[in-house]
C-alpha atoms as a PDB file:
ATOM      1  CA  UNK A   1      36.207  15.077 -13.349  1.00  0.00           C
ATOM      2  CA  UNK A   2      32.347  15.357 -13.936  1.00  0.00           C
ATOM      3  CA  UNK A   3      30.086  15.906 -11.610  1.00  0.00           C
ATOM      4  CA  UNK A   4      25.948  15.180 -12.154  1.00  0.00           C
ATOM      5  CA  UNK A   5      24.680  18.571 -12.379  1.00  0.00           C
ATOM      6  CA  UNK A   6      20.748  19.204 -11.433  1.00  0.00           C
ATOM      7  CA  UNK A   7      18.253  20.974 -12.847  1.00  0.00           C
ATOM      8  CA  UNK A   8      17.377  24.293 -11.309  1.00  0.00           C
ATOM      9  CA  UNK A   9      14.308  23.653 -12.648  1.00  0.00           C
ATOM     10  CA  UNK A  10      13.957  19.913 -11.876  1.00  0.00           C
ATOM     11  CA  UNK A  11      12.012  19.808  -7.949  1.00  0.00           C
ATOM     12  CA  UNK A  12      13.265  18.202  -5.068  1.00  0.00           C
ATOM     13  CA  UNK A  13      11.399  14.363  -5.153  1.00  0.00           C
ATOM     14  CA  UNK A  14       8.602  16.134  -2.652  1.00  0.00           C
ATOM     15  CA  UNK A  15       6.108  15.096  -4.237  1.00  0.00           C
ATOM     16  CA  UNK A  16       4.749  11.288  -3.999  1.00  0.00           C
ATOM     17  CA  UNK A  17       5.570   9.421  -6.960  1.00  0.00           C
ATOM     18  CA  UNK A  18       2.178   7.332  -6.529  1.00  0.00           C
ATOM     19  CA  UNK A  19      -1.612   7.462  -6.475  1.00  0.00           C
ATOM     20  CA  UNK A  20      -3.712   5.929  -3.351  1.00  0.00           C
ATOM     21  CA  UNK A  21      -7.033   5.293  -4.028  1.00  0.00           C
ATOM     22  CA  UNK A  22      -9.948   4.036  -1.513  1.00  0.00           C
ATOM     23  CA  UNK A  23     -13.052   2.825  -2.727  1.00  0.00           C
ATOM     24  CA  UNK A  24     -15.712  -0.151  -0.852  1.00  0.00           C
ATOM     25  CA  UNK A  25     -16.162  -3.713  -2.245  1.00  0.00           C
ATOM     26  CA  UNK A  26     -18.935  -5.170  -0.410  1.00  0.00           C
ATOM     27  CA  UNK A  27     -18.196  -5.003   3.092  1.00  0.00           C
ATOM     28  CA  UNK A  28     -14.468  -4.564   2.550  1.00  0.00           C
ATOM     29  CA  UNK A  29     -12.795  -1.369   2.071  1.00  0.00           C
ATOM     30  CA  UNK A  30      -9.983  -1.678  -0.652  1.00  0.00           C
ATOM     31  CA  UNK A  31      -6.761   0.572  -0.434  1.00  0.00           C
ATOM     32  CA  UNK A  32      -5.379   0.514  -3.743  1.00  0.00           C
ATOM     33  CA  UNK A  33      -1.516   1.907  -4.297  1.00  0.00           C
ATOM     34  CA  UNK A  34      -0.077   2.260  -8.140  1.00  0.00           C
ATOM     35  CA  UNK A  35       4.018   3.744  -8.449  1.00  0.00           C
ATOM     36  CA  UNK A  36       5.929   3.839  -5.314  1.00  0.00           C
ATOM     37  CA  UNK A  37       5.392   2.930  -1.894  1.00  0.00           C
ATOM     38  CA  UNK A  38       7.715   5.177  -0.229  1.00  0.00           C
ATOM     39  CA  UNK A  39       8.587   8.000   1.863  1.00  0.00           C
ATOM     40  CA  UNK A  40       6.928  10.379  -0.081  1.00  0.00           C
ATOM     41  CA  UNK A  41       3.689   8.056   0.378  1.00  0.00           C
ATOM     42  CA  UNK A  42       3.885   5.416   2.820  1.00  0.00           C
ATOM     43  CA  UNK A  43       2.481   8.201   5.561  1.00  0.00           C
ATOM     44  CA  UNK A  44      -0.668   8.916   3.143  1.00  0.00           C
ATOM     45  CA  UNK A  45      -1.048   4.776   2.298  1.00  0.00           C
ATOM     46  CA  UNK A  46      -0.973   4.903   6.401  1.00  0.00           C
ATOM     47  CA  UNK A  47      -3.495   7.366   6.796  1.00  0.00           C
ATOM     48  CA  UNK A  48      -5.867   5.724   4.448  1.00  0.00           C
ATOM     49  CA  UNK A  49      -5.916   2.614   5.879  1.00  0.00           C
ATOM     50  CA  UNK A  50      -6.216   3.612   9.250  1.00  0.00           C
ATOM     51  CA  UNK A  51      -9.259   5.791   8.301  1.00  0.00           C
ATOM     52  CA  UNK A  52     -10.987   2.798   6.636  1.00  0.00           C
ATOM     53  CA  UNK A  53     -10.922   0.515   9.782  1.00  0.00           C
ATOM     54  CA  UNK A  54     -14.040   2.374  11.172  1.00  0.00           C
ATOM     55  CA  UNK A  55     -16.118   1.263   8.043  1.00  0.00           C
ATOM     56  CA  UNK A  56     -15.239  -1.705   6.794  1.00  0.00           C
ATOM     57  CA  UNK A  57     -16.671  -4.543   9.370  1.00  0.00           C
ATOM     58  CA  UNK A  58     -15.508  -7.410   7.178  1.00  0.00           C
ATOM     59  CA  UNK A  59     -11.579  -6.112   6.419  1.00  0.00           C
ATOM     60  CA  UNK A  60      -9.231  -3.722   4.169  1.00  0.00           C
ATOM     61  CA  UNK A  61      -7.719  -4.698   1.353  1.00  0.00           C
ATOM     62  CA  UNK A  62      -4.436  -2.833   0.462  1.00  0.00           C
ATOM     63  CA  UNK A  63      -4.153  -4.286  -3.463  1.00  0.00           C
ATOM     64  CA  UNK A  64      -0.787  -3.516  -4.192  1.00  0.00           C
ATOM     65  CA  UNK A  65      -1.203  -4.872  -7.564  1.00  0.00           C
ATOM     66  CA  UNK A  66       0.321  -1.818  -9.083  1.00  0.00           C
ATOM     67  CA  UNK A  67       3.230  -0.821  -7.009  1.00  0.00           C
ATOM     68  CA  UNK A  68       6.488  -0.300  -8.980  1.00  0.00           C
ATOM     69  CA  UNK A  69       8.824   0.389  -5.976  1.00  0.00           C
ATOM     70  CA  UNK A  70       8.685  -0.901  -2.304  1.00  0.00           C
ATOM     71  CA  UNK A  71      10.676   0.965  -0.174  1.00  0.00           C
ATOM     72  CA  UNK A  72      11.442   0.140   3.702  1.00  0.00           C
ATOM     73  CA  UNK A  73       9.278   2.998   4.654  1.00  0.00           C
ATOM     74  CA  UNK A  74       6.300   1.527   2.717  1.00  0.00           C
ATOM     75  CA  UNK A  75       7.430  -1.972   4.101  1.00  0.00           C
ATOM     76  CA  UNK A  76       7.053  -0.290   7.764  1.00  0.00           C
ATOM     77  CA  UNK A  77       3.885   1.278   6.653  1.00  0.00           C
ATOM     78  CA  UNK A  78       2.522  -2.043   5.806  1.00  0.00           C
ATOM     79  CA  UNK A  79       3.138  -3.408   8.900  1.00  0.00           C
ATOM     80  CA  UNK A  80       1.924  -0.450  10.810  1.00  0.00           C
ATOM     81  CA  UNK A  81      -1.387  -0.767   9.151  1.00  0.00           C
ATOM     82  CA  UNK A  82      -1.542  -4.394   9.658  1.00  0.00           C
ATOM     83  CA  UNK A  83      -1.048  -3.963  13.799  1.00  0.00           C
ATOM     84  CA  UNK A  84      -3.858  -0.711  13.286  1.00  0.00           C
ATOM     85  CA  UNK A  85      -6.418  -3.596  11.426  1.00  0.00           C
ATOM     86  CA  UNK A  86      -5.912  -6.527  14.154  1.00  0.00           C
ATOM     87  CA  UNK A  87      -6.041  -3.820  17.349  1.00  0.00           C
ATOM     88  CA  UNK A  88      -9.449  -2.658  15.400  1.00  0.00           C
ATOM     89  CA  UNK A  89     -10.205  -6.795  14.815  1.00  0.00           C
ATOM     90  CA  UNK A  90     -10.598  -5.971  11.325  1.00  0.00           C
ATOM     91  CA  UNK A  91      -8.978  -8.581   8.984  1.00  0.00           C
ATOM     92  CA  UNK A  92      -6.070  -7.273   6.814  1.00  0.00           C
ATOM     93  CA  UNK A  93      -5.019  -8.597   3.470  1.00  0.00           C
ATOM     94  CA  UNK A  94      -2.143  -7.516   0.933  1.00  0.00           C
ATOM     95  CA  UNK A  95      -2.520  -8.693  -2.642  1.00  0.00           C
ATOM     96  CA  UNK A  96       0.393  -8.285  -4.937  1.00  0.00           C
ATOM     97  CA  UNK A  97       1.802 -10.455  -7.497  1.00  0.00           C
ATOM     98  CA  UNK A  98       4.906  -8.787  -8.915  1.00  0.00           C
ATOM     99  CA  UNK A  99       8.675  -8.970  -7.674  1.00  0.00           C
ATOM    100  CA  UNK A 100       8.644  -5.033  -6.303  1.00  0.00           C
ATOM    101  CA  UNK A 101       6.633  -5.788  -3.538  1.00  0.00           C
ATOM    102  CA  UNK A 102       7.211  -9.665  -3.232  1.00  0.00           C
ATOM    103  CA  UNK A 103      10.381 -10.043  -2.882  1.00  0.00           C
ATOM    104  CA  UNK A 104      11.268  -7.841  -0.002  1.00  0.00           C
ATOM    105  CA  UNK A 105       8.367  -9.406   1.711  1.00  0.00           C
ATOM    106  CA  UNK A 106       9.693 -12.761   1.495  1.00  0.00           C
ATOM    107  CA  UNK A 107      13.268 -11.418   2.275  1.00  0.00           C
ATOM    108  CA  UNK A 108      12.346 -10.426   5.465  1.00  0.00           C
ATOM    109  CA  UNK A 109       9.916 -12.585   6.663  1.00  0.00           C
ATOM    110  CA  UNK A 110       7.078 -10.102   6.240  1.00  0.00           C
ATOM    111  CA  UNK A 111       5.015 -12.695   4.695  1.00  0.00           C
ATOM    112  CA  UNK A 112       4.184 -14.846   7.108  1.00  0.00           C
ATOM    113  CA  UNK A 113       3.253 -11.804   9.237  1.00  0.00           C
ATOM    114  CA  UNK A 114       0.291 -10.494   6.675  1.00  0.00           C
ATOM    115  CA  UNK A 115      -2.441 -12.507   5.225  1.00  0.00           C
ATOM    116  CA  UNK A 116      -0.851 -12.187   1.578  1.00  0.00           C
ATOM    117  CA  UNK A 117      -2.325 -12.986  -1.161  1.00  0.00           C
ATOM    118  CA  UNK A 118      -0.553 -13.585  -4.663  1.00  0.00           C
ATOM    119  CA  UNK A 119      -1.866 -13.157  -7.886  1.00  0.00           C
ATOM    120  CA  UNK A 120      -4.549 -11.102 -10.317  1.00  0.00           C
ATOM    121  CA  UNK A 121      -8.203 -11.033  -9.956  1.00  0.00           C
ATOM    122  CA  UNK A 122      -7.617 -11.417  -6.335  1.00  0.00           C
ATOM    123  CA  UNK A 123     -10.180  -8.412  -5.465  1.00  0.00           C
ATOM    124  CA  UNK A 124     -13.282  -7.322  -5.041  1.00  0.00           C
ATOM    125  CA  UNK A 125     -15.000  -5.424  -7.774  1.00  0.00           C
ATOM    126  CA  UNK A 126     -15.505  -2.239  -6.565  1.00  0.00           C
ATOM    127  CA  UNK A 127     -19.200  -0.614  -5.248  1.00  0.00           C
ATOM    128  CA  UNK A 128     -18.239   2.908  -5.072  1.00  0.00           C
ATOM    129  CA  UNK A 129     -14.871   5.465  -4.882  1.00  0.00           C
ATOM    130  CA  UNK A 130     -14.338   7.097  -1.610  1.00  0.00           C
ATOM    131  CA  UNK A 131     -13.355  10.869  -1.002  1.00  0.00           C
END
């Protein structure tokens, strides 16, 4: 019998296997994800979002364009930033176009709950990157 034997060297999957960028777009702040929404990211994806409410009068944009792997936790994530936006009145919009993110959206119902947007080209050119 074999057993899968790990690396002592390989680390436990601690650290996020994506990158979460903010930067404006007008009066829209745009919360861009590329790899995996996750558990090792969905929190920071979370955090983001909820910090751009304050400053971004006309809505956030979580462009999702680049996400690989949806997990539940980023699906809950999603949602959670979604109730933060329309508490704050600030309009919310996802924009994806591939399967990874689409398709357990449409599974559960998830998109007719967000104002989702599908294709390329679907966002604003960026002003400036925020710290």
């Amino acid at each position: 019998m074999t057993r899968p034997v790990r690396s002592p060297t390989s680390p436990a999957r601690s650290v996020p296997l994506a990158d979460i960028t903010v930067r404006t777009a007008g009066d829209h702040t745009v919360v861009a994800v590329s790899g995996d929404l996750d558990s090792s990211s969905a929190e920071a994806f979370l955090e983001r979002t909820a910090a751009a409410i304050p400053r971004s009068p006309a809505g956030v944009i979580a462009d999702l364009g680049a996400v690989t792997f949806c997990s539940c936790r980023g699906l809950s994530a999603l949602m959670a930033a979604e109730r933060a936006t329309r508490r704050a009145e600030v309009p919310f919009t996802v924009i994806a176009h591939q399967r990874a993110v689409l398709r357990p959206l449409r599974l559960l119902g998830l998109d007719r709950a967000l104002d989702l947007r599908v294709g390329t080209g679907l966002v604003p050119l960026p002003r400036k990157e925020i710290s």
